[in-house]
Protein backbone atom coordinates (compact mmCIF):
# COMPACT_ATOMS: atom_id res chain seq x y z
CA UNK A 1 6.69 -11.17 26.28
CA UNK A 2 6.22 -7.89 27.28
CA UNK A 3 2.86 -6.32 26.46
CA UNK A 4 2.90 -3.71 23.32
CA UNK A 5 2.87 -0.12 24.84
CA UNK A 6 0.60 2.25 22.93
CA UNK A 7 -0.05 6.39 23.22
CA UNK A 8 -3.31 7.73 22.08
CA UNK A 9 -3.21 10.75 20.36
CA UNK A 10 -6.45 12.44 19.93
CA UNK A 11 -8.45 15.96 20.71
CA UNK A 12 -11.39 14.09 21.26
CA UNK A 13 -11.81 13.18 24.70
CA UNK A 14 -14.49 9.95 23.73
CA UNK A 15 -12.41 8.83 21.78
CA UNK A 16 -9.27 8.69 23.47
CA UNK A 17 -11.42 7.08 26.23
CA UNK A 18 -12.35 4.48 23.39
CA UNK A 19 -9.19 3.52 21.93
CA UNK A 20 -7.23 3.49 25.12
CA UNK A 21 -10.39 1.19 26.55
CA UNK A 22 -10.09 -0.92 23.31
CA UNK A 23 -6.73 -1.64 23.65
CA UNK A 24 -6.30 -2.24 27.33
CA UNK A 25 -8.92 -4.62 26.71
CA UNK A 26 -6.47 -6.85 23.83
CA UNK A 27 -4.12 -9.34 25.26
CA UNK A 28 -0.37 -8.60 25.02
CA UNK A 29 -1.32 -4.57 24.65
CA UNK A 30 -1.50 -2.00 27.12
CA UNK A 31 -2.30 1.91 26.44
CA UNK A 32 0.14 3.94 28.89
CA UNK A 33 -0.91 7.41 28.37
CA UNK A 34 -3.34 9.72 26.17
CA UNK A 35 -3.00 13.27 25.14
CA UNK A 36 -5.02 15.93 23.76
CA UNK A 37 -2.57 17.38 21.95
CA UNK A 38 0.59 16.99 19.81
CA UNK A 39 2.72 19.09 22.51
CA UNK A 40 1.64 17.10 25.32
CA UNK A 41 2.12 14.00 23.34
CA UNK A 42 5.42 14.61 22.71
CA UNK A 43 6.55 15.44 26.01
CA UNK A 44 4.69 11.97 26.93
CA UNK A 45 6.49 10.10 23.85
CA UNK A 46 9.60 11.35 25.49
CA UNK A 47 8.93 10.08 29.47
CA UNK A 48 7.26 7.22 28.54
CA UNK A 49 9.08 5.60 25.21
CA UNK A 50 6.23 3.88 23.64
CA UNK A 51 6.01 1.31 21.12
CA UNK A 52 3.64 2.60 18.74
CA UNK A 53 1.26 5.55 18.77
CA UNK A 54 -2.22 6.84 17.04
CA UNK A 55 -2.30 10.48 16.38
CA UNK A 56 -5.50 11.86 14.84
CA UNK A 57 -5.08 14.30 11.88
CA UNK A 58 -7.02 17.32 13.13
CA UNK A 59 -5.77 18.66 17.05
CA UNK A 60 -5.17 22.31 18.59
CA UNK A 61 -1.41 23.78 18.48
CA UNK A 62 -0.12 21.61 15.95
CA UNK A 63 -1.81 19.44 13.37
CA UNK A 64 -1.37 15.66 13.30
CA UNK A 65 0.95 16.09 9.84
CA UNK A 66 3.02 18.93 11.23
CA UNK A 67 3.90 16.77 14.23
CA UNK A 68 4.51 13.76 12.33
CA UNK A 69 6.74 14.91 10.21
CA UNK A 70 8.55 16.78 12.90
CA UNK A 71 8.53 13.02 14.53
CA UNK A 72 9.68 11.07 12.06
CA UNK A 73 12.69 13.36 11.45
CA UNK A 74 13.58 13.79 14.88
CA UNK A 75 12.54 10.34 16.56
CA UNK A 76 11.15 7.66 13.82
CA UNK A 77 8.87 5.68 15.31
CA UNK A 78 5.28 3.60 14.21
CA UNK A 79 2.46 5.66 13.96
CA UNK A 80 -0.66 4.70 13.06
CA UNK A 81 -3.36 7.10 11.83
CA UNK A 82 -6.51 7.24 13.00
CA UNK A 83 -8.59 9.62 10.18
CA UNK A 84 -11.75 10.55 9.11
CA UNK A 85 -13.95 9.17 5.86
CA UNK A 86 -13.67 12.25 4.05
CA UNK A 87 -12.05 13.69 1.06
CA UNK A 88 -10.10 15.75 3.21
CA UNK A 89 -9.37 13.13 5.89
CA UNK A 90 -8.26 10.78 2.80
CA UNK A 91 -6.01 13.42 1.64
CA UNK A 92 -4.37 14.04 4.81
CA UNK A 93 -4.18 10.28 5.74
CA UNK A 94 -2.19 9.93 2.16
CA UNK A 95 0.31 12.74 2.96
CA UNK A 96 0.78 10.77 6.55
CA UNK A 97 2.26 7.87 4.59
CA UNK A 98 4.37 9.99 2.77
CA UNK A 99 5.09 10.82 5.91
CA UNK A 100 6.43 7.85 7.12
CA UNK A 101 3.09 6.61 9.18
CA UNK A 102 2.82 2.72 9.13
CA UNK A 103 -0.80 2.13 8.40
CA UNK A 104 -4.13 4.05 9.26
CA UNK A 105 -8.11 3.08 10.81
CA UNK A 106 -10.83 4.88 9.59
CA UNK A 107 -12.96 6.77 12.30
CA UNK A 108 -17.32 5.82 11.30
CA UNK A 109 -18.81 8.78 10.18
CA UNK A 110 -21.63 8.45 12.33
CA UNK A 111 -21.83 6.67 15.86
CA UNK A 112 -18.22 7.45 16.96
CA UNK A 113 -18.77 5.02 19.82
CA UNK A 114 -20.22 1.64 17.97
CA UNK A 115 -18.04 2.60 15.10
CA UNK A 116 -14.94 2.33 16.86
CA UNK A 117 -15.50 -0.80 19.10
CA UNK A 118 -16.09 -2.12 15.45
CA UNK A 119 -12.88 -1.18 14.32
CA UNK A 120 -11.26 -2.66 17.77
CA UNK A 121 -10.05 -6.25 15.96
CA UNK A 122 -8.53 -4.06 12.72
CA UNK A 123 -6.84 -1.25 15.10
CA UNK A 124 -5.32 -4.07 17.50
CA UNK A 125 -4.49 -5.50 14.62
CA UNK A 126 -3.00 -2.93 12.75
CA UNK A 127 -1.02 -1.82 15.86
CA UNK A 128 0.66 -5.42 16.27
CA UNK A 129 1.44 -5.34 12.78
CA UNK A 130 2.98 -1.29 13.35
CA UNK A 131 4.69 -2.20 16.49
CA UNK A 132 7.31 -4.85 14.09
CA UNK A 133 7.14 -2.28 11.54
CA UNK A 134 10.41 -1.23 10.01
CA UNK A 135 10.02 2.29 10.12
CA UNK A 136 12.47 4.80 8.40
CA UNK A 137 12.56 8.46 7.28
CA UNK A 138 10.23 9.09 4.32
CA UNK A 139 12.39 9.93 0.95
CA UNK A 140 11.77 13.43 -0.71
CA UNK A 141 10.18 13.02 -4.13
CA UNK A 142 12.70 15.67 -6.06
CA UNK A 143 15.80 12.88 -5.21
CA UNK A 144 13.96 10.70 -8.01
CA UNK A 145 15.38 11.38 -11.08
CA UNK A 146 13.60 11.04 -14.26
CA UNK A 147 13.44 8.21 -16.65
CA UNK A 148 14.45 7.98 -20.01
CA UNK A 149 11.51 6.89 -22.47
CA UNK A 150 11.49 3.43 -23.29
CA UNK A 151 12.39 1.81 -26.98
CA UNK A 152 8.87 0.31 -26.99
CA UNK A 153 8.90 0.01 -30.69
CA UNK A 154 12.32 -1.58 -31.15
CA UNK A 155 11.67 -4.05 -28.03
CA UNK A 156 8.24 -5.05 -29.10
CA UNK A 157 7.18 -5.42 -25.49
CA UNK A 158 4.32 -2.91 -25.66
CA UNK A 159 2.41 -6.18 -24.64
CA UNK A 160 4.01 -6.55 -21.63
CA UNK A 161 1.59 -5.69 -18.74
CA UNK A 162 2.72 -5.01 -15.01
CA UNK A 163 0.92 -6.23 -11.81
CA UNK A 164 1.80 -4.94 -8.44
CA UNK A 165 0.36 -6.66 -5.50
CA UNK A 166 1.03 -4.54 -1.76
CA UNK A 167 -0.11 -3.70 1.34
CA UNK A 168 1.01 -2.57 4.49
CA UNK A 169 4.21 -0.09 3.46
CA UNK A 170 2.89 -0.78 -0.02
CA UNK A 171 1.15 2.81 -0.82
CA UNK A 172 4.69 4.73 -0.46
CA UNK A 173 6.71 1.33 -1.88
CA UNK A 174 4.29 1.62 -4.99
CA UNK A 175 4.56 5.51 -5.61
CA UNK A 176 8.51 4.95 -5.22
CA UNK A 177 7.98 2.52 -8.37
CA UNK A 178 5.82 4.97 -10.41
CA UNK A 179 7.51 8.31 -9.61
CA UNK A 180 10.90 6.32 -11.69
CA UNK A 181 8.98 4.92 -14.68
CA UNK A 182 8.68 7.15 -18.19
CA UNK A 183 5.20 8.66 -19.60
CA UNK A 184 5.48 5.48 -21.45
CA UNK A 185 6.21 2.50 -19.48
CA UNK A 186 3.56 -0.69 -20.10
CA UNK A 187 0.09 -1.12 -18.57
CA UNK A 188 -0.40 -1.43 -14.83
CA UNK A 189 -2.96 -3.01 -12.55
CA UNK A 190 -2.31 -2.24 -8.50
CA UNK A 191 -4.25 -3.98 -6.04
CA UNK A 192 -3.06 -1.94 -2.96
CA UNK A 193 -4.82 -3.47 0.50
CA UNK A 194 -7.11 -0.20 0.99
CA UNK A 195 -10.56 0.68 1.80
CA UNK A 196 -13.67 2.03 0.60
CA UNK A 197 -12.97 6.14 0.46
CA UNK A 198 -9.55 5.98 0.21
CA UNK A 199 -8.54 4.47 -3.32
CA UNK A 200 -9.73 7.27 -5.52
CA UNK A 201 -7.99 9.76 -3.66
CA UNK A 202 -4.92 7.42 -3.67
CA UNK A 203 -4.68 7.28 -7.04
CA UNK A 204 -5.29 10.81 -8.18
CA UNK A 205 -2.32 11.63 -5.51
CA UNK A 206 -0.16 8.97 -7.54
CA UNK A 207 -1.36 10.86 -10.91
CA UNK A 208 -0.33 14.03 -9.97
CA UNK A 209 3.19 13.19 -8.93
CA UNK A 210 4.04 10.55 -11.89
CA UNK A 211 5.03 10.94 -15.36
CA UNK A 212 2.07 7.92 -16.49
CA UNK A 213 -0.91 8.60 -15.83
CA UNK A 214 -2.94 6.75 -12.52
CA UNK A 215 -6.60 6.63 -12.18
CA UNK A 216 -9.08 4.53 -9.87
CA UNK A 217 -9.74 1.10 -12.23
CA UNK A 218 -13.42 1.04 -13.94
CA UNK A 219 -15.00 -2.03 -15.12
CA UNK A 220 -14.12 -2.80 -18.75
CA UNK A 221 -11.28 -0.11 -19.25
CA UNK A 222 -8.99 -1.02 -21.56
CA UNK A 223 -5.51 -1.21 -20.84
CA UNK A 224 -3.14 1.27 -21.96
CA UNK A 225 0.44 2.20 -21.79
CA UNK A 226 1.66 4.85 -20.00
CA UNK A 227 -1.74 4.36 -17.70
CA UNK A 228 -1.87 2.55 -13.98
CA UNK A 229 -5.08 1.68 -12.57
CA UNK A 230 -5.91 0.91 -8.82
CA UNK A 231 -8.14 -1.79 -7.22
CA UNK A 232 -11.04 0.20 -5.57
CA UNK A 233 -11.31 -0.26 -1.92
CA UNK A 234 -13.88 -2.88 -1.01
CA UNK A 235 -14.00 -4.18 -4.96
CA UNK A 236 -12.26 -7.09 -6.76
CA UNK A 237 -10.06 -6.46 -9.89
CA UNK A 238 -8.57 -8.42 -12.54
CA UNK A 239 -7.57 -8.86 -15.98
CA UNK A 240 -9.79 -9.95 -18.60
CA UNK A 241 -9.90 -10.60 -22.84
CA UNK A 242 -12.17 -8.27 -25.09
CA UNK A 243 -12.38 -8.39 -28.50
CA UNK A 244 -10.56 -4.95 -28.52
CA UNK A 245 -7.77 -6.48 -26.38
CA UNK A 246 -6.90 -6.49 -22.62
CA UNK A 247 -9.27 -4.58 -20.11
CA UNK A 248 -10.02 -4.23 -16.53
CA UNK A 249 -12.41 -6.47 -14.44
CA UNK A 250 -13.67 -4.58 -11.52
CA UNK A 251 -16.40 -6.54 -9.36
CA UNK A 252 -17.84 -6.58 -5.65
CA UNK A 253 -16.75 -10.35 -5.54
CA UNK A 254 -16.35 -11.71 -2.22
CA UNK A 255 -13.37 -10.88 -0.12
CA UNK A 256 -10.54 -13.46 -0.69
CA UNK A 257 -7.76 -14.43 1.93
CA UNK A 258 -10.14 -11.61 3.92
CA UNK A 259 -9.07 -8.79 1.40
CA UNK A 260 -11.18 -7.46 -1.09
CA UNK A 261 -9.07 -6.24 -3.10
CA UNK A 262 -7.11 -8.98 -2.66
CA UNK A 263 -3.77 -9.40 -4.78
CA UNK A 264 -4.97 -13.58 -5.07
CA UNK A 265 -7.44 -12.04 -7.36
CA UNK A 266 -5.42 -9.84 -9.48
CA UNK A 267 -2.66 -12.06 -9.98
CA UNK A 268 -4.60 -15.30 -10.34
CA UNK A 269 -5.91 -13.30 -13.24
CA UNK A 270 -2.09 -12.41 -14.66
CA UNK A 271 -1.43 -15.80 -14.82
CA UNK A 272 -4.67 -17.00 -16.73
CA UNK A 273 -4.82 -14.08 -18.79
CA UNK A 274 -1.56 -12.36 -19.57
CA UNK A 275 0.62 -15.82 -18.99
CA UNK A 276 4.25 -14.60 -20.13
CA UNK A 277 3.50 -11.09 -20.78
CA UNK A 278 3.12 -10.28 -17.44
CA UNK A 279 5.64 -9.10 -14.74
CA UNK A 280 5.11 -9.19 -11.02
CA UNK A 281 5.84 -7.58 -8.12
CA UNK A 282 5.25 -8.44 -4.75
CA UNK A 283 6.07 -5.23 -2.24
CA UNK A 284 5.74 -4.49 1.51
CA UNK A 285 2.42 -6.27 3.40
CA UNK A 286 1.85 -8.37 6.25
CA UNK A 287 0.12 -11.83 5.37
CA UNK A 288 0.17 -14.17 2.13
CA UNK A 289 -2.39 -12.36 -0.41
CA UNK A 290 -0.85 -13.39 -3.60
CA UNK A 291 1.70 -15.60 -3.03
CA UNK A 292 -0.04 -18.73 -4.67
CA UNK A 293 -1.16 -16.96 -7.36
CA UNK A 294 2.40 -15.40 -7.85
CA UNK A 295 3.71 -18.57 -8.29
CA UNK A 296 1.01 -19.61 -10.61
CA UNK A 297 2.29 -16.76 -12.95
CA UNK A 298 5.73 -17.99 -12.65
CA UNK A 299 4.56 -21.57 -13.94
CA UNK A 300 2.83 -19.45 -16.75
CA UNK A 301 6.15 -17.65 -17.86
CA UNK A 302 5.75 -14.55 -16.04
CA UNK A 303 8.58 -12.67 -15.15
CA UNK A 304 8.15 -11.99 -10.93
CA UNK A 305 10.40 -10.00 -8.69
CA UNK A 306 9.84 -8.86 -4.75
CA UNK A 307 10.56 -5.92 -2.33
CA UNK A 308 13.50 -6.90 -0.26
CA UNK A 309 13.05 -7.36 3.11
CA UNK A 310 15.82 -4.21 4.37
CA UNK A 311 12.92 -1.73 2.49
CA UNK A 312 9.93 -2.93 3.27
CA UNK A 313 8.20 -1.88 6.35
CA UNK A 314 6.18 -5.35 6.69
CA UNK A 315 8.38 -8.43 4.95
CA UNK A 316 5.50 -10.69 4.80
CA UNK A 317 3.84 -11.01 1.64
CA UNK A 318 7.64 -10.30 -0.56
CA UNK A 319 8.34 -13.11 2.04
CA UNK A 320 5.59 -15.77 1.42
CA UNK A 321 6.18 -15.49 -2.41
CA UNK A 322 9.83 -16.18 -1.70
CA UNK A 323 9.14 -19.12 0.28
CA UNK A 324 6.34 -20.08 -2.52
CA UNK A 325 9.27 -20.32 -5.53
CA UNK A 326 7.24 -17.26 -7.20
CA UNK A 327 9.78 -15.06 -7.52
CA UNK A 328 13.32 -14.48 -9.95
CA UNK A 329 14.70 -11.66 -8.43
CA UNK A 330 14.40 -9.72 -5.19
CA UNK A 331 15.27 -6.23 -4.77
CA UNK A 332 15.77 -2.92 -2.80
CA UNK A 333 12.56 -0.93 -3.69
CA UNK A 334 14.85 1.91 -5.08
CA UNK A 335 15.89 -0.70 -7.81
CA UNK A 336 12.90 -2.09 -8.23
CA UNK A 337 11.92 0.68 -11.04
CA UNK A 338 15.12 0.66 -12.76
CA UNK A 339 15.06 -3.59 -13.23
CA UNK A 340 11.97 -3.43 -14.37
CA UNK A 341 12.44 -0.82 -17.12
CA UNK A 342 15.59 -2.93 -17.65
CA UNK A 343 13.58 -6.08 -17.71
CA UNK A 344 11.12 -4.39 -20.78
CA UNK A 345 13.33 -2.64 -23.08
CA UNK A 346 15.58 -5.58 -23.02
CA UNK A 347 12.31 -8.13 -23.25
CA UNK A 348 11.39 -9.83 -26.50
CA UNK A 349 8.01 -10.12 -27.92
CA UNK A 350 6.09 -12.26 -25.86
CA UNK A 351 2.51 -13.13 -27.12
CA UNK A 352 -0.41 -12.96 -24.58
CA UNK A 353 -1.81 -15.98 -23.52
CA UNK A 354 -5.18 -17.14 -24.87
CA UNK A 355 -8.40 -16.81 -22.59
């Protein structure tokens, strides 16, 4: 097969000497060309036709996000950022998403040079995973139109509780669910595949462009409607009994199925603790974090449904619950939100399931 041809975007010139070392050095990859700058690089993008790119955030002339965007409106292609551990470098890695960028690597804040050969198996990696992305123009926010408000108290499902397991494609999947449900849609736990720095500012994005409210998940919170709360990066959560009701587990547990969060953990926890008043949804990731523990909600009278694999930018963890029997319905993300409000109003009373 032919190798996977790379550009390296970056101002820096260590570490476009890194990356472009790093990846010449994986088998199957080859990096033909580096620029400085976003002009340069596109006149480069445009000789040279590359598979995949990195672009750092901040260059001269143009900023990585103005020449993304311009990108993936003119020429779509898989981008993956390579960004800084910073509030301001998690911000602008966030709007890159939006953006359309496949996935992103987080530069070390110190030791530039160690910190990145350490990152070598996750870029090459992440690039593979980029270079099969499906990649597609990023929707504007204002074509979402707003929900109606849910007959909680005539359906009796206020003790349904949602869990959403995603990750690669699964930040801008996930907002595309949240942006559609009303102020008072049920509980929801997210375990999005993200790292340490990154989670926080994820989910106060999320919470400034939805009508619930979305925070970063704290151990023991309760659960609430109208309220979604995120994995942190480099924690475990789950769902766990209180004598108050349902609440949120958040631990450093040990990664599982090498993710930490992993969605194994979350939804393992669905199916022991919320049994049949929980509803599932598998969207865009590479891998199989979840899919056992998918179906064991199924078996427990959970109500499941995937990403389809047309929307999602990485098929394979929608796909491995498929092929698991965890899932009753897969769908187009943009229906996703709609079913699932659908799915609740329509829902009868379904008692929680006992510790």
């Amino acid at each position: 097969m032919a190798p996977i041809r790379v550009i390296v975007v970056d101002d820096s010139a260590l570490v476009r000497g890194l990356l472009a070392e790093i990846i010449n050095r994986e088998p199957g990859m080859a990096c033909i060309g580096t620029a400085s700058d976003a002009l340069a690089a596109r006149e480069m993008i445009r000789a040279r036709d590359p598979d995949v790119i990195t672009l750092d955030v901040e260059m001269p002339r143009m900023d990585g996000l103005a020449f993304l965007e311009r990108l993936m409106r003119l020429r779509p292609m898989p981008v993956v950022m390579v960004s800084t551990l910073t509030e301001r470098g998690a911000q602008a890695t966030l709007r890159a998403l939006e953006l359309g960028a496949v996935d992103f690597v987080a530069k070390p804040r110190i030791g530039v040079a160690d910190g990145l050969r350490g990152l070598a198996d996750e870029l090459t990696a992440k690039l593979r995973i980029a270079a099969r992305a499906s990649v597609r123009r990023a929707a504007h926010p204002a074509a979402i139109e707003p929900p109606a408000p849910l007959p909680l108290s005539e359906s009796g499902s206020a003790d349904r509780v949602v869990f959403i397991g995603a990750s690669t494609g699964g930040t801008e999947a996930t907002r595309a669910i949240l942006m559609r449900l009303p102020a008072d849609a049920p509980p929801i736990l997210i375990t999005q595949h993200m790292p340490p720095g990154f989670t926080r500012s994820y989910a106060e994005r999320l919470d400034r462009q939805c009508r619930i409210r979305v925070s970063e998940a704290r151990h023991g919170e309760p659960l609430r409607r109208g309220h979604a709360l995120v994995a942190p990066g480099g924690r475990q959560l789950s769902v766990e009994r209180s004598a108050a009701g349902l609440r949120a587990r958040v631990v450093d547990g040990e990664p599982v199925n090498r993710h930490q969060p992993s969605v194994e953990v979350l939804f393992e926890s669905a199916a022991r603790i919320a049994g049949a008043a929980a509803i599932g949804i598998m969207l865009s990731g590479m891998g199989a974090d979840g899919a056992a523990a998918m179906k064991a909600m199924r078996d427990a009278g959970a109500w499941n449904l995937a990403q389809d694999e047309a929307s999602c930018v990485v098929f394979g963890m929608p796909r491995e619950a498929i092929a698991a029997g965890a899932v009753h319905e897969v769908l187009p993300l943009e229906a996703i939100a709609g079913r699932l409000i659908e799915r609740i109003a329509a829902a009868h009373p379904a008692p929680l399931a006992s510790a």
